[in-house]
Protein backbone atom coordinates (compact mmCIF):
# COMPACT_ATOMS: atom_id res chain seq x y z
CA UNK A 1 200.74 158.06 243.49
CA UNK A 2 204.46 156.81 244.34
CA UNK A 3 205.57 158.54 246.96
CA UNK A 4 208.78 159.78 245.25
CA UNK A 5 206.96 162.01 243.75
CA UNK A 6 206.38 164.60 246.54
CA UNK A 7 208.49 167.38 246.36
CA UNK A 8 208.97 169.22 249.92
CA UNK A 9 210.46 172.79 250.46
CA UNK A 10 210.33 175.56 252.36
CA UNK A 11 207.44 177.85 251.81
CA UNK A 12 208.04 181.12 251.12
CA UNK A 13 206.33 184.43 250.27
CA UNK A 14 206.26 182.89 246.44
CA UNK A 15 204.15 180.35 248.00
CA UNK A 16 202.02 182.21 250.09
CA UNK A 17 198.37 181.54 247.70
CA UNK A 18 199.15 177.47 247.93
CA UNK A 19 200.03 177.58 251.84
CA UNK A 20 196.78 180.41 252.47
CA UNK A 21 194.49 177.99 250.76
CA UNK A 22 195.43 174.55 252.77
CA UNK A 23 195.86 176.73 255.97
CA UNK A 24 192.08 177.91 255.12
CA UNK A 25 190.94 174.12 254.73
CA UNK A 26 192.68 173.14 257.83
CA UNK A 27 191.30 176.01 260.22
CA UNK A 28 187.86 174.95 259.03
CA UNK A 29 188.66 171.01 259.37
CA UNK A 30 189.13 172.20 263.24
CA UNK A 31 185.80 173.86 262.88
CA UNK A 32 186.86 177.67 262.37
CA UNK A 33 185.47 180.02 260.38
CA UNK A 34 188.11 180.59 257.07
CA UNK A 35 188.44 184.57 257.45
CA UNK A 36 189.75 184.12 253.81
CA UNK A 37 191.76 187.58 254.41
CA UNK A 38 192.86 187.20 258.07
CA UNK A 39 194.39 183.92 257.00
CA UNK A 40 196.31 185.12 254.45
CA UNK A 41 197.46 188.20 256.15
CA UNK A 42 198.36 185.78 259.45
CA UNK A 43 200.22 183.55 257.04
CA UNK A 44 201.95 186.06 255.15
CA UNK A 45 203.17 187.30 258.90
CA UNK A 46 203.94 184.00 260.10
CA UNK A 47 206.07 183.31 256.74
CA UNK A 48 207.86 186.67 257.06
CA UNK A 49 208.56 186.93 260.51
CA UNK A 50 208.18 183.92 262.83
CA UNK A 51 211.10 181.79 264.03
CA UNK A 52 208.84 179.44 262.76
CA UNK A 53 208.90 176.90 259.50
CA UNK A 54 206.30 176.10 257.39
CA UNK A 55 206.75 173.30 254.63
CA UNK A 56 204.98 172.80 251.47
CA UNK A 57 204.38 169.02 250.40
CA UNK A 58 203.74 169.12 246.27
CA UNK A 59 202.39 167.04 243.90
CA UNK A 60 203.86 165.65 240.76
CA UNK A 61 201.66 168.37 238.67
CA UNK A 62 203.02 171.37 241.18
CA UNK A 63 200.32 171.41 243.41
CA UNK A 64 200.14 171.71 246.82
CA UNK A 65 198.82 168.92 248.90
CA UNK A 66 199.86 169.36 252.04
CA UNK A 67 201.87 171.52 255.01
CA UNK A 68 203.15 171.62 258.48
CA UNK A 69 204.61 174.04 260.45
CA UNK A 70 207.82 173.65 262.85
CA UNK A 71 208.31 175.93 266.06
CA UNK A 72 211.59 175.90 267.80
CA UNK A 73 212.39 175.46 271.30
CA UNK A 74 215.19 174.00 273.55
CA UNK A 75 215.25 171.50 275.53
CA UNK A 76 217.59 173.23 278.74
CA UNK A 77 218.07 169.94 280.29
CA UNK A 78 219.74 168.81 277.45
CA UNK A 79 221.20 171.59 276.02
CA UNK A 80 219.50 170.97 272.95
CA UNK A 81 217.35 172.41 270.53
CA UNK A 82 213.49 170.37 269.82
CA UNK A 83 210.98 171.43 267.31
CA UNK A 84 207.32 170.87 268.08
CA UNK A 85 204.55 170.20 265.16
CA UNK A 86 202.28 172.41 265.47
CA UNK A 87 200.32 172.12 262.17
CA UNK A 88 200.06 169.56 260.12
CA UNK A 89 197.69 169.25 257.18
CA UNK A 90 197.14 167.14 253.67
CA UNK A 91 194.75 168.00 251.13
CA UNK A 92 191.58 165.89 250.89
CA UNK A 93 192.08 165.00 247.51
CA UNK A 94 195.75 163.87 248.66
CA UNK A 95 194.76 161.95 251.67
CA UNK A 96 195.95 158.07 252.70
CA UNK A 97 198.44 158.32 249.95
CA UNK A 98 201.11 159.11 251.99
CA UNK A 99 201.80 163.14 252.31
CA UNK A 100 201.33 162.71 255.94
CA UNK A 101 204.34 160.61 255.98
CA UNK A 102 206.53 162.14 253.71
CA UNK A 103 205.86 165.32 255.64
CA UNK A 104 206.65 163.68 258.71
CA UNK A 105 209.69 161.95 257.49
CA UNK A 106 210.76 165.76 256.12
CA UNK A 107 210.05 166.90 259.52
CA UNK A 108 212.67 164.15 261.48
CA UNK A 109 215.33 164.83 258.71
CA UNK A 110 215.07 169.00 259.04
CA UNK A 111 214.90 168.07 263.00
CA UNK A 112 218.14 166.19 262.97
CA UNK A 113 219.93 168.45 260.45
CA UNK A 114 219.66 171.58 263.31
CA UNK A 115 220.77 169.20 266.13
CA UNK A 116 217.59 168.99 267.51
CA UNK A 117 217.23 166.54 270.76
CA UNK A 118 213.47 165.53 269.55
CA UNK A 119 210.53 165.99 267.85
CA UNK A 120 207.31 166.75 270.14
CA UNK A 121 203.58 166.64 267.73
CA UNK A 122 200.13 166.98 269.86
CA UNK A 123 196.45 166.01 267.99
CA UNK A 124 193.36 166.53 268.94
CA UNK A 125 192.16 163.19 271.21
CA UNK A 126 189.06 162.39 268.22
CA UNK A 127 192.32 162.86 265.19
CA UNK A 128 192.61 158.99 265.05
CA UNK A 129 193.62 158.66 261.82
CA UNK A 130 196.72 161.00 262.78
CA UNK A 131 197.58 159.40 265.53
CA UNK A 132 197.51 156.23 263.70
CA UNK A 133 200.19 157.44 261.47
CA UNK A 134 202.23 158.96 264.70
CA UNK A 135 201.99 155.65 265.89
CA UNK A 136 203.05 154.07 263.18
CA UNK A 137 206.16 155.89 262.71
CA UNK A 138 207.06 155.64 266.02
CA UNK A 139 205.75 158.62 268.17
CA UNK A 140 205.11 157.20 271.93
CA UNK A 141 202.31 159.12 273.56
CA UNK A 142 203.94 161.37 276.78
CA UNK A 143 202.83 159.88 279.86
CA UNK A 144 205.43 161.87 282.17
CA UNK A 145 204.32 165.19 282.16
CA UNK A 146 200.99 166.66 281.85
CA UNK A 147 200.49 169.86 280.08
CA UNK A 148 198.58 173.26 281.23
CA UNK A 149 197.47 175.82 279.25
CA UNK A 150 195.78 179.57 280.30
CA UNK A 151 193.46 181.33 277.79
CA UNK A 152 194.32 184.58 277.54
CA UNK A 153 192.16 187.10 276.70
């Protein structure tokens, strides 16, 4: 499939079926359990009332192959907003034909249009095939700072 042919936008509650069912395929690609209606109500909440941005990638028949989802932050050294990818999935059918990228690409252009300093993505360290495609485009692997996280109960 030409790659022109992916149509990204927004999601928004009119989409909330089409981003539900790839965020149900991705949470059990990470080895979750779907929770078919905890998904959709978590989505539906996300959508509605997170700072956050979720994007739909679609097909040339108007189907959905593919999301991410953008979270803001700032960057206080620099004055400047950054957006971390925090979820980032493609379809199975859709896969190696070049969502990922388009979504990506998306992604740097929504980035730049908010005056956003960067654009910070993490993947699990046995995701090669994504970071393959990070790589690809250009994403260099953070070596300065090392990152701690607290489970909280």
């Amino acid at each position: 499939m030409d790659r022109l042919a992916y149509r990204i936008e927004p999601a928004s509650t009119a989409y909330l079926t089409e981003l539900s069912r790839l965020y149900i395929a991705y949470r059990v690609f990470y080895g979750e359990s779907a929770e078919e209606e905890c998904a959709l109500a978590f989505i539906r909440d996300r959508v509605t009332q997170s700072s956050g941005r979720y994007f739909l990638a679609w097909d040339d028949t108007s189907r959905a192959i593919g999301f991410m989802h953008l979270m803001p932050s700032t960057n206080t050294l620099a004055m400047r907003p950054i957006w971390f990818l925090e979820d980032l999935y493609v379809d199975v059918s859709a896969r190696g034909k070049g969502v990922a990228t388009a979504l990506l690409s998306y992604a740097e252009e929504f980035a730049r249009s908010t005056g956003a300093e960067r654009l910070t993505l993490a993947t699990a360290h046995d995701n090669l095939a994504a970071q393959h495609i990070y790589k690809k485009l250009g994403y260099v692997r953070e070596e300065h700072f090392l990152y701690f996280h607290r489970l909280l109960p």
